[in-house]
Structures are given as C-alpha cells and as structure tokens.
N, C-alpha and C. Protein backbone atom coordinates (compact mmCIF):
# COMPACT_ATOMS: atom_id res chain seq x y z
N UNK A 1 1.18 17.89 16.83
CA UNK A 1 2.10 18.16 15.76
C UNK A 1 3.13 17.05 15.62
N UNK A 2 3.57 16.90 16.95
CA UNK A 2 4.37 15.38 16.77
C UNK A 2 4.06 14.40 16.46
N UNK A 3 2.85 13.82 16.32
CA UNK A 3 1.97 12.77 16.27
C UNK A 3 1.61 12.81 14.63
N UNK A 4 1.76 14.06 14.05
CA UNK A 4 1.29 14.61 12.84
C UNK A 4 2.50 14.05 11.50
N UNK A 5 3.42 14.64 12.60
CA UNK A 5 5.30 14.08 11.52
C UNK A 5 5.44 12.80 11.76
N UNK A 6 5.03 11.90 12.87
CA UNK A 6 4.98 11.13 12.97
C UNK A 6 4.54 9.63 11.81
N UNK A 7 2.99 10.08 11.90
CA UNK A 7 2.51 9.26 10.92
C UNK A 7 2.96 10.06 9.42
N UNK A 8 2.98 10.98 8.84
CA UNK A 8 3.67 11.75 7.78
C UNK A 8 4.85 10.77 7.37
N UNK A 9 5.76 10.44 8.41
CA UNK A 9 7.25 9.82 8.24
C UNK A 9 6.86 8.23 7.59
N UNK A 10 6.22 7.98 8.62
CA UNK A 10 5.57 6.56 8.69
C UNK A 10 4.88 6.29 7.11
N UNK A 11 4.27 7.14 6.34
CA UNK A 11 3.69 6.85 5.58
C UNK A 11 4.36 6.91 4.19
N UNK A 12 5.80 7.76 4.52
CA UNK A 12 6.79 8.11 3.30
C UNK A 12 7.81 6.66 3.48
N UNK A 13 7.99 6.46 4.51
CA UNK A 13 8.88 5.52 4.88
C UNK A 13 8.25 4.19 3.74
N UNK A 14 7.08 4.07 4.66
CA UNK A 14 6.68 2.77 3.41
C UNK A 14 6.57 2.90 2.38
N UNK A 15 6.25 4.14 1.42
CA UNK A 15 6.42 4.24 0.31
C UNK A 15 8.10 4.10 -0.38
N UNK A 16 9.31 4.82 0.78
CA UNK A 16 9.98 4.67 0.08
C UNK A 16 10.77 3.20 0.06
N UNK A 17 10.11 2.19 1.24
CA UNK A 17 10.28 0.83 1.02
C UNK A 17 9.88 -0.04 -0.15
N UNK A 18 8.96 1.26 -0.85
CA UNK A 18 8.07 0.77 -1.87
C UNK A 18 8.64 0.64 -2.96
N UNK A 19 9.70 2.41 -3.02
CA UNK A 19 10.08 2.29 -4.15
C UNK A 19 11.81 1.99 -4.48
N UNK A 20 12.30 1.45 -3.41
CA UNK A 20 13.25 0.53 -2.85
C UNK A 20 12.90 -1.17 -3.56
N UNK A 21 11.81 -1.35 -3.42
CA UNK A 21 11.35 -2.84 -4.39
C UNK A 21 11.28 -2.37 -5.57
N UNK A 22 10.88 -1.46 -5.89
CA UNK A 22 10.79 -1.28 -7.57
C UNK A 22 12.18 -1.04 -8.08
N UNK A 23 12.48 -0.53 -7.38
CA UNK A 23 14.42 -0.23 -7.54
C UNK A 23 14.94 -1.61 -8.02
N UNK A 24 14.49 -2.76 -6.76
CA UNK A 24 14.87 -3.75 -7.19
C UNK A 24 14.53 -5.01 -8.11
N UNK A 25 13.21 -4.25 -8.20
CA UNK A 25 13.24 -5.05 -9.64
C UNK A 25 13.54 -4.68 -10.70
N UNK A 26 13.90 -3.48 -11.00
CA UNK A 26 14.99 -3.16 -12.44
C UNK A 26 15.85 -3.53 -12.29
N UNK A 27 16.82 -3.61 -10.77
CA UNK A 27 18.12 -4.53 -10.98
C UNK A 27 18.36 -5.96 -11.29
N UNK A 28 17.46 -6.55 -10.52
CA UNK A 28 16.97 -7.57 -11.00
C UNK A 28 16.79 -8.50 -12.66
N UNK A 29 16.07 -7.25 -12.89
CA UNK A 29 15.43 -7.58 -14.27
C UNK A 29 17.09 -6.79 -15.42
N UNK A 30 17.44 -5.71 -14.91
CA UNK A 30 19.18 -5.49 -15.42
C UNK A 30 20.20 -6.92 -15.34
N UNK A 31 19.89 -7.48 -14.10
CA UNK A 31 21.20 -8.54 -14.03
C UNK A 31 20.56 -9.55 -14.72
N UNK A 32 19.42 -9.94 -14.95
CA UNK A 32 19.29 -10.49 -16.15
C UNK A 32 19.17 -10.67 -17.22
N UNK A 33 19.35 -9.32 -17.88
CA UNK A 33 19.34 -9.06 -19.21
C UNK A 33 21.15 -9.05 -19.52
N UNK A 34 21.45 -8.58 -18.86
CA UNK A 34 23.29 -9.00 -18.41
C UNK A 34 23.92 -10.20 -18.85
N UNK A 35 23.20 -10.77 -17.77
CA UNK A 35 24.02 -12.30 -17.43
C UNK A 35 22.98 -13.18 -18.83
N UNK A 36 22.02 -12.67 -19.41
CA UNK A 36 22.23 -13.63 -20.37
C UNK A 36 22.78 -13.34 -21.64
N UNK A 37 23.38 -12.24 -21.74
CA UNK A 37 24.42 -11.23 -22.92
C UNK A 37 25.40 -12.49 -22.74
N UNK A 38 26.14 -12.73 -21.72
CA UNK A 38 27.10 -13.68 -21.65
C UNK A 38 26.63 -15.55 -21.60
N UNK A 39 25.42 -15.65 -21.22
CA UNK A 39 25.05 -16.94 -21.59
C UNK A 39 24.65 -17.59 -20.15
N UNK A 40 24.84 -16.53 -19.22
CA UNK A 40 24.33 -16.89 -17.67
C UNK A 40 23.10 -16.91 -17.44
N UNK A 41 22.72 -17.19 -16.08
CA UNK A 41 21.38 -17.49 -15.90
C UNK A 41 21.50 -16.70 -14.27
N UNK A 42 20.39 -15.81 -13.87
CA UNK A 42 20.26 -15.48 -12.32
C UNK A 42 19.41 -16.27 -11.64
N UNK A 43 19.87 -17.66 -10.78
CA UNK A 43 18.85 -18.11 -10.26
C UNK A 43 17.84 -17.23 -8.96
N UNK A 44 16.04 -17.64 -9.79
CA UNK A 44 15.24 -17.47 -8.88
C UNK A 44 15.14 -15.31 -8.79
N UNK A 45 15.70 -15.58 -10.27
CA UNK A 45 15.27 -14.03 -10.61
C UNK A 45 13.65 -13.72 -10.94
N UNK A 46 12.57 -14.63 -11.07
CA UNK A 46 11.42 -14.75 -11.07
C UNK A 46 10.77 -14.40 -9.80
N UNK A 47 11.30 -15.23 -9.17
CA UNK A 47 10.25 -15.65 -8.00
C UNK A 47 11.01 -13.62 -7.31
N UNK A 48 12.02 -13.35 -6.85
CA UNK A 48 12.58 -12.45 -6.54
C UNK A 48 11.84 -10.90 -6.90
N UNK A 49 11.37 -10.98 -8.53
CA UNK A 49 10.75 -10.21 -8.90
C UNK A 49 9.25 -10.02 -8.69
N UNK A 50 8.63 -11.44 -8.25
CA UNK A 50 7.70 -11.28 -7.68
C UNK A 50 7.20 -10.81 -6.24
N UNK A 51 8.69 -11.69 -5.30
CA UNK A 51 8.11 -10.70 -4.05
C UNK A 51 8.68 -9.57 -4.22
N UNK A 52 8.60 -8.78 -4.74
CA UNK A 52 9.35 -7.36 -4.33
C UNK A 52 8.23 -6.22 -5.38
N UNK A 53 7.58 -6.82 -6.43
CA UNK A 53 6.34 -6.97 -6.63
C UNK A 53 4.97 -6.60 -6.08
N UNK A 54 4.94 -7.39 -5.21
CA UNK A 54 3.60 -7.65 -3.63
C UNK A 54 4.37 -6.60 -2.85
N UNK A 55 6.13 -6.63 -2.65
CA UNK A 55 6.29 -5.30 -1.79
C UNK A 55 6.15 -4.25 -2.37
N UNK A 56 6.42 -3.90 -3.66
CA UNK A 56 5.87 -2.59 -3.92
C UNK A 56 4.47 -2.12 -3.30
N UNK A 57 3.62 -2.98 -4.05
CA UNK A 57 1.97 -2.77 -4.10
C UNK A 57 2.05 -2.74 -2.52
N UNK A 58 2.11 -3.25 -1.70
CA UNK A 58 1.86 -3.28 -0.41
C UNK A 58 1.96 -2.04 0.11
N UNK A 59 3.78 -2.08 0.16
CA UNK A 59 4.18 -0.71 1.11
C UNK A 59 3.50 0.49 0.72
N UNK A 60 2.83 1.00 -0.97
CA UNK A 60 3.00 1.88 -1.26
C UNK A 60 1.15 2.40 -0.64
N UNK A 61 0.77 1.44 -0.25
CA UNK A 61 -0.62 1.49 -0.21
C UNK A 61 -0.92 2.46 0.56
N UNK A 62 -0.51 3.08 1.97
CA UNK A 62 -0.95 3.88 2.88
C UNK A 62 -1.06 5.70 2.06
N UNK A 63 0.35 5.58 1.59
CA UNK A 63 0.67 6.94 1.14
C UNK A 63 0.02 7.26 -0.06
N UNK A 64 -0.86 6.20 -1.25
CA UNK A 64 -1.44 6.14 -2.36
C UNK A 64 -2.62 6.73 -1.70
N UNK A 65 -3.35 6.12 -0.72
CA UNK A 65 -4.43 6.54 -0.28
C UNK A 65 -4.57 7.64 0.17
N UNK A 66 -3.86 8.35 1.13
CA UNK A 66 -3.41 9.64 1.58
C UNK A 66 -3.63 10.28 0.47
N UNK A 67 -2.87 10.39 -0.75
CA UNK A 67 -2.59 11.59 -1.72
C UNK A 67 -3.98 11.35 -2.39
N UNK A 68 -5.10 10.76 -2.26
CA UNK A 68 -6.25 10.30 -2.93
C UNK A 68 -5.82 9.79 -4.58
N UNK A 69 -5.02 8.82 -4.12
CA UNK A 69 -4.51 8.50 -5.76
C UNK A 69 -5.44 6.85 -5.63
N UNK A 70 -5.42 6.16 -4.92
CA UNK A 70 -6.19 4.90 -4.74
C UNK A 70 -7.55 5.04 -5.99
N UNK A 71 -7.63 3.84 -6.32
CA UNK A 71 -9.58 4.25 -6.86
C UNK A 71 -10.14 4.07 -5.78
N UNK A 72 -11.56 5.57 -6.04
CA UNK A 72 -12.48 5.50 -5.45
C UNK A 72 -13.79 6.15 -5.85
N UNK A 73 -14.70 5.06 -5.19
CA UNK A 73 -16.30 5.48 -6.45
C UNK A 73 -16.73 6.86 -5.54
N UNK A 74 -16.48 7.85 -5.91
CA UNK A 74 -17.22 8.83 -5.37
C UNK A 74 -18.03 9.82 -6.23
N UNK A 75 -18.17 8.75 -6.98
CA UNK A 75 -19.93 9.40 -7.31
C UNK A 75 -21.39 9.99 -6.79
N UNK A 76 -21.44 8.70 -5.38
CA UNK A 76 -22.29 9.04 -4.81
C UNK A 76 -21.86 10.02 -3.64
N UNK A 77 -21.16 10.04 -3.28
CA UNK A 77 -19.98 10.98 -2.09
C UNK A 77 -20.16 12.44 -2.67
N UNK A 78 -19.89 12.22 -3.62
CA UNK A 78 -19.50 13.84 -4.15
C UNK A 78 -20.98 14.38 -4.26
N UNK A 79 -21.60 13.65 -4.36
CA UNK A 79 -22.93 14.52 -5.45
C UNK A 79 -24.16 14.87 -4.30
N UNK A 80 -23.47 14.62 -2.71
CA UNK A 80 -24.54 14.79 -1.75
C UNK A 80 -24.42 15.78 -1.05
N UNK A 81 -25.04 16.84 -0.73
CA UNK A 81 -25.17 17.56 0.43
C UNK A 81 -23.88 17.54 1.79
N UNK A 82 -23.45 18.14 2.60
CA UNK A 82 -22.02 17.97 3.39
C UNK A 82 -22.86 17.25 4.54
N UNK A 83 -23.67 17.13 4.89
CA UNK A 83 -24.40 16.52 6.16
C UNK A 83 -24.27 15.15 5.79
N UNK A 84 -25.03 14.69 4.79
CA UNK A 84 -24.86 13.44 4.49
C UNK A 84 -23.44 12.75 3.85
N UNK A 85 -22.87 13.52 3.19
CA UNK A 85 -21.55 13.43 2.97
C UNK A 85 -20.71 13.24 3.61
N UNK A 86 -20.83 13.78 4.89
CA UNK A 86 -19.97 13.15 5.97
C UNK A 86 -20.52 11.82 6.52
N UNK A 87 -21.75 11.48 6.92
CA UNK A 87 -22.16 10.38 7.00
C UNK A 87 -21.74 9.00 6.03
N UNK A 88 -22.06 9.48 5.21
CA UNK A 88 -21.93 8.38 3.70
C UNK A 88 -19.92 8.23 4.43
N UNK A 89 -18.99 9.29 4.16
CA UNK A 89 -17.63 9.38 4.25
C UNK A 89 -17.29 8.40 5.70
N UNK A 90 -18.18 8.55 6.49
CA UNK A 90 -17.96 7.87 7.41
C UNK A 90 -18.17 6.09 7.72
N UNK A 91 -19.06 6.15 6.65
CA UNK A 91 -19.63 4.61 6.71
C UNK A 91 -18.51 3.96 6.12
N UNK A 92 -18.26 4.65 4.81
CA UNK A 92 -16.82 3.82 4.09
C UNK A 92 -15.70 3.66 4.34
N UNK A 93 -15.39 5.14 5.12
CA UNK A 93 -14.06 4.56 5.98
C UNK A 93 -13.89 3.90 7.11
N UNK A 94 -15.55 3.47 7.35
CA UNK A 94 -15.40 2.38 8.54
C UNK A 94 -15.38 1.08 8.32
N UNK A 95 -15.91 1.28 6.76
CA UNK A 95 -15.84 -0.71 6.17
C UNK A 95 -14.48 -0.50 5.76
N UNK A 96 -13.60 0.44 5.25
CA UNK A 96 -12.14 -0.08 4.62
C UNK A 96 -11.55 -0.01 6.03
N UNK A 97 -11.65 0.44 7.18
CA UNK A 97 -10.51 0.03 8.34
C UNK A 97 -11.17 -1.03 8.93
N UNK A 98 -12.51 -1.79 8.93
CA UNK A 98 -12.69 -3.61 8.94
C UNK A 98 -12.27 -4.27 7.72
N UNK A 99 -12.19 -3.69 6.92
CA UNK A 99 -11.67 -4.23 5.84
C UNK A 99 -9.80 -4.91 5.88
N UNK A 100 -9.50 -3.82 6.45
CA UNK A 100 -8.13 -3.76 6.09
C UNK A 100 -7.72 -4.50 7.72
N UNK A 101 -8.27 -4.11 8.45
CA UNK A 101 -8.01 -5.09 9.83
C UNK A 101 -8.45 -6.45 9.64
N UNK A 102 -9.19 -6.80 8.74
CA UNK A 102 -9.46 -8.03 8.72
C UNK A 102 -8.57 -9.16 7.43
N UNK A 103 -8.07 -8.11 6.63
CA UNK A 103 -6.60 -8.51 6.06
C UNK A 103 -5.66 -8.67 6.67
N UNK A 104 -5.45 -7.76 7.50
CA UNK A 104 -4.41 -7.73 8.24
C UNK A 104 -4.48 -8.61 9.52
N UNK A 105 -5.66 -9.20 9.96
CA UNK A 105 -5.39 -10.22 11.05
C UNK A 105 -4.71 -11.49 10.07
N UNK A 106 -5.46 -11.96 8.93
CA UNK A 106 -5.10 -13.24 8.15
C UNK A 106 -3.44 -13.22 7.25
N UNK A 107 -3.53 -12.15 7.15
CA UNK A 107 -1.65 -11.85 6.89
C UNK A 107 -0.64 -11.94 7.66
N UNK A 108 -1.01 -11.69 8.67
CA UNK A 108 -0.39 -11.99 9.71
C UNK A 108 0.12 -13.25 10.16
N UNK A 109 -1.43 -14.11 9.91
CA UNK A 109 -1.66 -15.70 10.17
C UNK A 109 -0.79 -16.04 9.49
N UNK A 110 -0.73 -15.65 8.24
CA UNK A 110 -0.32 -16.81 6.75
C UNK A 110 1.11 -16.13 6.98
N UNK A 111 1.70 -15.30 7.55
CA UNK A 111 3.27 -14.54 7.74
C UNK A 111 3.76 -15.93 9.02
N UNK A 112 2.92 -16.32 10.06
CA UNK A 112 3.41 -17.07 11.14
C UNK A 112 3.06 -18.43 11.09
N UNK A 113 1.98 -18.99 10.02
CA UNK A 113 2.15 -20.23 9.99
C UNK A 113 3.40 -20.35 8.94
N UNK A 114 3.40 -19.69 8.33
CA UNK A 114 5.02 -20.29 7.20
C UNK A 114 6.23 -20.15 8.24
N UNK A 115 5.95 -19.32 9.16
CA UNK A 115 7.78 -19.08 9.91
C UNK A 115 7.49 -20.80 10.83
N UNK A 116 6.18 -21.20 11.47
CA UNK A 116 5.90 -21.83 11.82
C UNK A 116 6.13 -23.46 10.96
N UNK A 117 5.60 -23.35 9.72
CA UNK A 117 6.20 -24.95 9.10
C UNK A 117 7.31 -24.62 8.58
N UNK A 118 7.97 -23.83 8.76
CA UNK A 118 9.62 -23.23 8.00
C UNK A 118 9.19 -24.11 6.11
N UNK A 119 8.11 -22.71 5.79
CA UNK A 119 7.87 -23.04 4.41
C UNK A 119 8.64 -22.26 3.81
N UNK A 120 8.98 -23.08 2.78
CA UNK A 120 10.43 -22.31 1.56
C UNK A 120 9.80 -22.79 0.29
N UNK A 121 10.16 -21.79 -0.85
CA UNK A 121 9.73 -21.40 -2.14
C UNK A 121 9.89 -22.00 -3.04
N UNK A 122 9.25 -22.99 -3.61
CA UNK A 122 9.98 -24.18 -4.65
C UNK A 122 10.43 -24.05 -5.65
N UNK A 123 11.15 -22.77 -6.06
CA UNK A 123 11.51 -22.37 -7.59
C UNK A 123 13.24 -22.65 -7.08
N UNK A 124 14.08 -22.27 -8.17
CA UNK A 124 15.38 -22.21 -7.88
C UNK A 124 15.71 -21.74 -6.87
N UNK A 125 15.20 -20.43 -6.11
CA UNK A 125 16.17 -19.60 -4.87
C UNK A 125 15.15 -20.57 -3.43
N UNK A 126 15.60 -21.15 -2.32
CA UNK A 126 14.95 -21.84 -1.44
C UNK A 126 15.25 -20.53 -0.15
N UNK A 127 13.92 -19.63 -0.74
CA UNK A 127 13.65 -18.47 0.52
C UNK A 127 12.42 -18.74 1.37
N UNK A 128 13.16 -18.87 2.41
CA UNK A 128 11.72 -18.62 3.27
C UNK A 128 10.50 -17.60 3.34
N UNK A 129 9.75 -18.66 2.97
CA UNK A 129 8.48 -17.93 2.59
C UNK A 129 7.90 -16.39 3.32
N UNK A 130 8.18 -16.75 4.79
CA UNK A 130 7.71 -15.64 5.70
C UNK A 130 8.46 -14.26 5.59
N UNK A 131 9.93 -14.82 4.59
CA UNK A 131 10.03 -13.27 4.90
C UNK A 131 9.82 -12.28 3.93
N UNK A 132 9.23 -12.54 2.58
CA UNK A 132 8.57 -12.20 1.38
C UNK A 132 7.83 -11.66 2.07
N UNK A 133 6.40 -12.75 2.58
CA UNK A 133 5.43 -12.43 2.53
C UNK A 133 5.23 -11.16 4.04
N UNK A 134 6.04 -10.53 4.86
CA UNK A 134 6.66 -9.44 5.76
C UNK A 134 5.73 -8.24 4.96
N UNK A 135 6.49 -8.30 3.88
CA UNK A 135 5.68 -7.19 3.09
C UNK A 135 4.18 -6.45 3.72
N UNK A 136 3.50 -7.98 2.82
CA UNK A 136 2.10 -7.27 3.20
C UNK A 136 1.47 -7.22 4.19
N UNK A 137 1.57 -8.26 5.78
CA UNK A 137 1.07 -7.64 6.64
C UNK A 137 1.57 -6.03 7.63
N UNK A 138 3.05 -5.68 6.98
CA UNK A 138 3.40 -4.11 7.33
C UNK A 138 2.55 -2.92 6.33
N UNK A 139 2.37 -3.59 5.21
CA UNK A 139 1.74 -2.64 4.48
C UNK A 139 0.46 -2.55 4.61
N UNK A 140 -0.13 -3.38 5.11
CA UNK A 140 -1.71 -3.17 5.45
C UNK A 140 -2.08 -2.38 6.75
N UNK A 141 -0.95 -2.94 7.68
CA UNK A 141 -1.24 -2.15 9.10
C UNK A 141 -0.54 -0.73 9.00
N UNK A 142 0.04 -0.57 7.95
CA UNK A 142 0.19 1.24 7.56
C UNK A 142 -0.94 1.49 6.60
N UNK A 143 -1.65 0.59 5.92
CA UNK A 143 -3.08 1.36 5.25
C UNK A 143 -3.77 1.31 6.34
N UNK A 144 -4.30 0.43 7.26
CA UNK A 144 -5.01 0.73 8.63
C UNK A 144 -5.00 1.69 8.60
N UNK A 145 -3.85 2.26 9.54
CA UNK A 145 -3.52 3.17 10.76
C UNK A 145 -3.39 5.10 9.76
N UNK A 146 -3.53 5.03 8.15
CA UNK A 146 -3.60 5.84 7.27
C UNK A 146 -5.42 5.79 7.53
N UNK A 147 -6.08 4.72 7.20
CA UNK A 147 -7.69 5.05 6.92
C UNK A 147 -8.20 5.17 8.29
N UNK A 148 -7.56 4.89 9.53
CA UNK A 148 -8.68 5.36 11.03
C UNK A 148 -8.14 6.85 11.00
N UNK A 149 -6.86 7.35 10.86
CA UNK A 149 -6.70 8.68 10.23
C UNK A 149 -7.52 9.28 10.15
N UNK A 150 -7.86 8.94 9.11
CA UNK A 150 -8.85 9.30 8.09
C UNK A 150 -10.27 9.51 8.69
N UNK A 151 -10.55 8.36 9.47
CA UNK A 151 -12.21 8.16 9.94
C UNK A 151 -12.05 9.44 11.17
N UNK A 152 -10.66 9.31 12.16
CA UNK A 152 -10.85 9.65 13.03
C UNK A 152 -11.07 11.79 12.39
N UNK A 153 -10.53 12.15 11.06
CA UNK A 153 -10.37 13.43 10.73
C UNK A 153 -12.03 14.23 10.71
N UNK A 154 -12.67 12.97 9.67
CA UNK A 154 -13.74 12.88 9.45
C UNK A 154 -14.80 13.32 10.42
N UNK A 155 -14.53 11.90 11.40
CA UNK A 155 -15.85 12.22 12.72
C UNK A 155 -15.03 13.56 13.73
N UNK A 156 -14.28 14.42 13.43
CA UNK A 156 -13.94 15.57 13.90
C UNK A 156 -14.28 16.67 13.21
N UNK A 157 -15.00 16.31 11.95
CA UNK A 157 -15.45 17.86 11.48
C UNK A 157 -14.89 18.21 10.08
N UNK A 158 -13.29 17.55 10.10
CA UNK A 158 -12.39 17.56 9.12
C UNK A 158 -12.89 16.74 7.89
N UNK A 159 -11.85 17.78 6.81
CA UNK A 159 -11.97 17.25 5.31
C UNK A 159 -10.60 15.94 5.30
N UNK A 160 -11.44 14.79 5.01
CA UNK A 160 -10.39 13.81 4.37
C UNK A 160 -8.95 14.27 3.79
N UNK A 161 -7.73 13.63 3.71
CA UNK A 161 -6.96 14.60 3.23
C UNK A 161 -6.57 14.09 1.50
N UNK A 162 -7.24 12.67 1.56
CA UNK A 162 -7.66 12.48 0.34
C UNK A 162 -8.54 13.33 -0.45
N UNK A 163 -9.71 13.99 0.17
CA UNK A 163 -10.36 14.76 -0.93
C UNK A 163 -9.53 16.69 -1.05
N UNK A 164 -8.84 16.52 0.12
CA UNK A 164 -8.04 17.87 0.13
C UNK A 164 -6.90 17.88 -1.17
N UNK A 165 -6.20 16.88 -1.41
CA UNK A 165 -5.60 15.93 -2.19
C UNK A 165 -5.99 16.65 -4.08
N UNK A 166 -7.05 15.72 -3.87
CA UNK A 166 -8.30 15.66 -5.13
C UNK A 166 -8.77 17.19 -5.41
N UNK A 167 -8.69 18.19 -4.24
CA UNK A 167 -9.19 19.65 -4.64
C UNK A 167 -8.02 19.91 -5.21
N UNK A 168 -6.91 19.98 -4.87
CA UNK A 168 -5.15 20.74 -4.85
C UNK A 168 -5.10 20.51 -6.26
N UNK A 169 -5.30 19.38 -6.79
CA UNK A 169 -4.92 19.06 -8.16
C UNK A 169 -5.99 19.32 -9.09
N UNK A 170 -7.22 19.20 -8.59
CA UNK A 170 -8.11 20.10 -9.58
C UNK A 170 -7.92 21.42 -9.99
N UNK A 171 -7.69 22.38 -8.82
CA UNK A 171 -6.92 24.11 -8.30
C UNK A 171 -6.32 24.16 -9.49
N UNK A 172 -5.24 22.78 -9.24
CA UNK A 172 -4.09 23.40 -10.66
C UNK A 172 -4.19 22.93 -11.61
N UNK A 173 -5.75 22.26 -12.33
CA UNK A 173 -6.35 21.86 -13.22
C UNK A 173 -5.36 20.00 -14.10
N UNK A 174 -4.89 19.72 -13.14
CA UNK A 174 -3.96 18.51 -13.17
C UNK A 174 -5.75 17.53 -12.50
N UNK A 175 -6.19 16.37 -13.84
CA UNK A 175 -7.37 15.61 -13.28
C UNK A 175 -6.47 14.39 -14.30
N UNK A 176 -4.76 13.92 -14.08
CA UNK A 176 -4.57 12.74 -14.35
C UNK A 176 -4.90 11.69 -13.11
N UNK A 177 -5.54 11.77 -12.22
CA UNK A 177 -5.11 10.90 -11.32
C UNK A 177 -7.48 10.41 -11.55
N UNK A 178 -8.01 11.49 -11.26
CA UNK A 178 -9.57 11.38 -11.28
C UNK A 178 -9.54 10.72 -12.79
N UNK A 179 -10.65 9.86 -12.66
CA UNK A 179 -11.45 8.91 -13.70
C UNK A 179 -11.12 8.68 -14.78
C-alpha cells in the first residue's frame, strides 16, 4: 500500500511539474504580450518557451499513460481472446520499457555531455543547456518505472490500469479520449 501512494505521488508530482511548465509558458507568453504594449522586448522568451515545452511533454508522460490517455493501437489487443491478450499486453509493454530505457540511457548521455562541455544556448538568454534538457531524462525514467508497473500488473494476473482507465470512461459513456 505504501509502495502503491508512493508511485501514485510520484506520478502526480511529475505531472504537476508538468503543469507548472505550462503555467509558465502563459507567463511567459503574458510578459510578452506586455512588454511589447510598451515597446519592450523579453530576452530569450523563445528559447524559454521552448524548454518548458519538452518539460511539459516530458513530465506529463508517466501519468498520461497511467490514465490510458497516451495513443494506443489496440485494435489488435482488444479484439483477442484474454489468454492471448495478456500475452500480446505483455509483449508491448516489454518493448515500451526497452523502449523507454533505451531513451532514457541516451538522455541521460546528452543531459552529461552538455554539463560536461558546459554547452549554453545561442539565442539571447546564455542557459546552460543541461539544465533544460533535466526535463526529459526525469520524465522518461517516470514513464519507465509507470510501464514496468504496468508489465509487472500484467504478468500478475492484473488488468492494466490503463485499460481499467479506458473501461471507467466508457461506464460513463465519456469516449473523448478513444479514437
């Protein structure tokens, strides 16, 4: 149960880091609609809006997947028998956690060679690159540690809580999120 609130926290947390960047890019995108009312300029309000951008999309990734809001082809998933259905369920959530571990080793890379050549951003604001790019190797190793979740629910017998997700909102006849 602790282990349960645990990742639960973990997975709201990054979302609400998520929507902490989106926050800041309306302010962002406010102080510049502002400052050019008066004839100002916000340097490196671009580049700013972009990483926070990649942090949205990033952070929000674990908890998107969770609520089964992510796309996913389950055409062939859905339309099989529960024997094979768990099989098939199992194969895919074993290529998206190599998938996502194997993002997440090279994000990592490209996070420590920039702290490593102390690379900075060539637009007006001179930010170090590495700490933008922070974002996405935290947000991938919270989609990880969301999809072995997942695999580990799976090879226990359990319903995904993505497709638990996908029933709840069918129940209450809400299918904005499906196809």
């Amino acid at each position: 149960m602790l282990l349960r609130r645990g990742l639960d926290a973990l997975y709201k947390l990054g979302a609400a880091m998520a929507a902490l960047s989106l926050l800041g890019i309306f302010l962002v995108m406010i102080a510049q609609v502002g400052l050019r009312f008066f004839g100002l300029h916000l340097p490196g309000a671009d580049d700013i809006s972009a990483y926070l951008c990649v942090s949205t999309a990033f952070l929000a990734l674990a908890l998107t997947f969770r609520r089964g809001e992510l796309i996913r082809v389950g055409l062939l998933v859905e339309n099989v028998p529960a024997g094979p259905r768990r099989v098939l369920e199992v194969m895919a959530l074993s290529a998206a956690a190599m998938a996502c571990a194997y993002a997440l080793w090279w994000l990592v890379d490209d996070v420590l060679f920039s702290l490593e050549i102390e690379d900075v951003a060539q637009g007006e604001l001179p930010v170090p690159l590495w700490i933008p790019k922070l974002a996405m190797p935290i947000g991938a190793s919270i989609l990880l540690i969301a999809v072995l979740e997942e695999l580990v629910t799976v090879l226990r017998g359990g319903t995904p809580s993505y497709v638990l997700a996908a029933q709840a909102r069918a129940a209450r006849g809400d299918y904005s999120v499906e196809g």
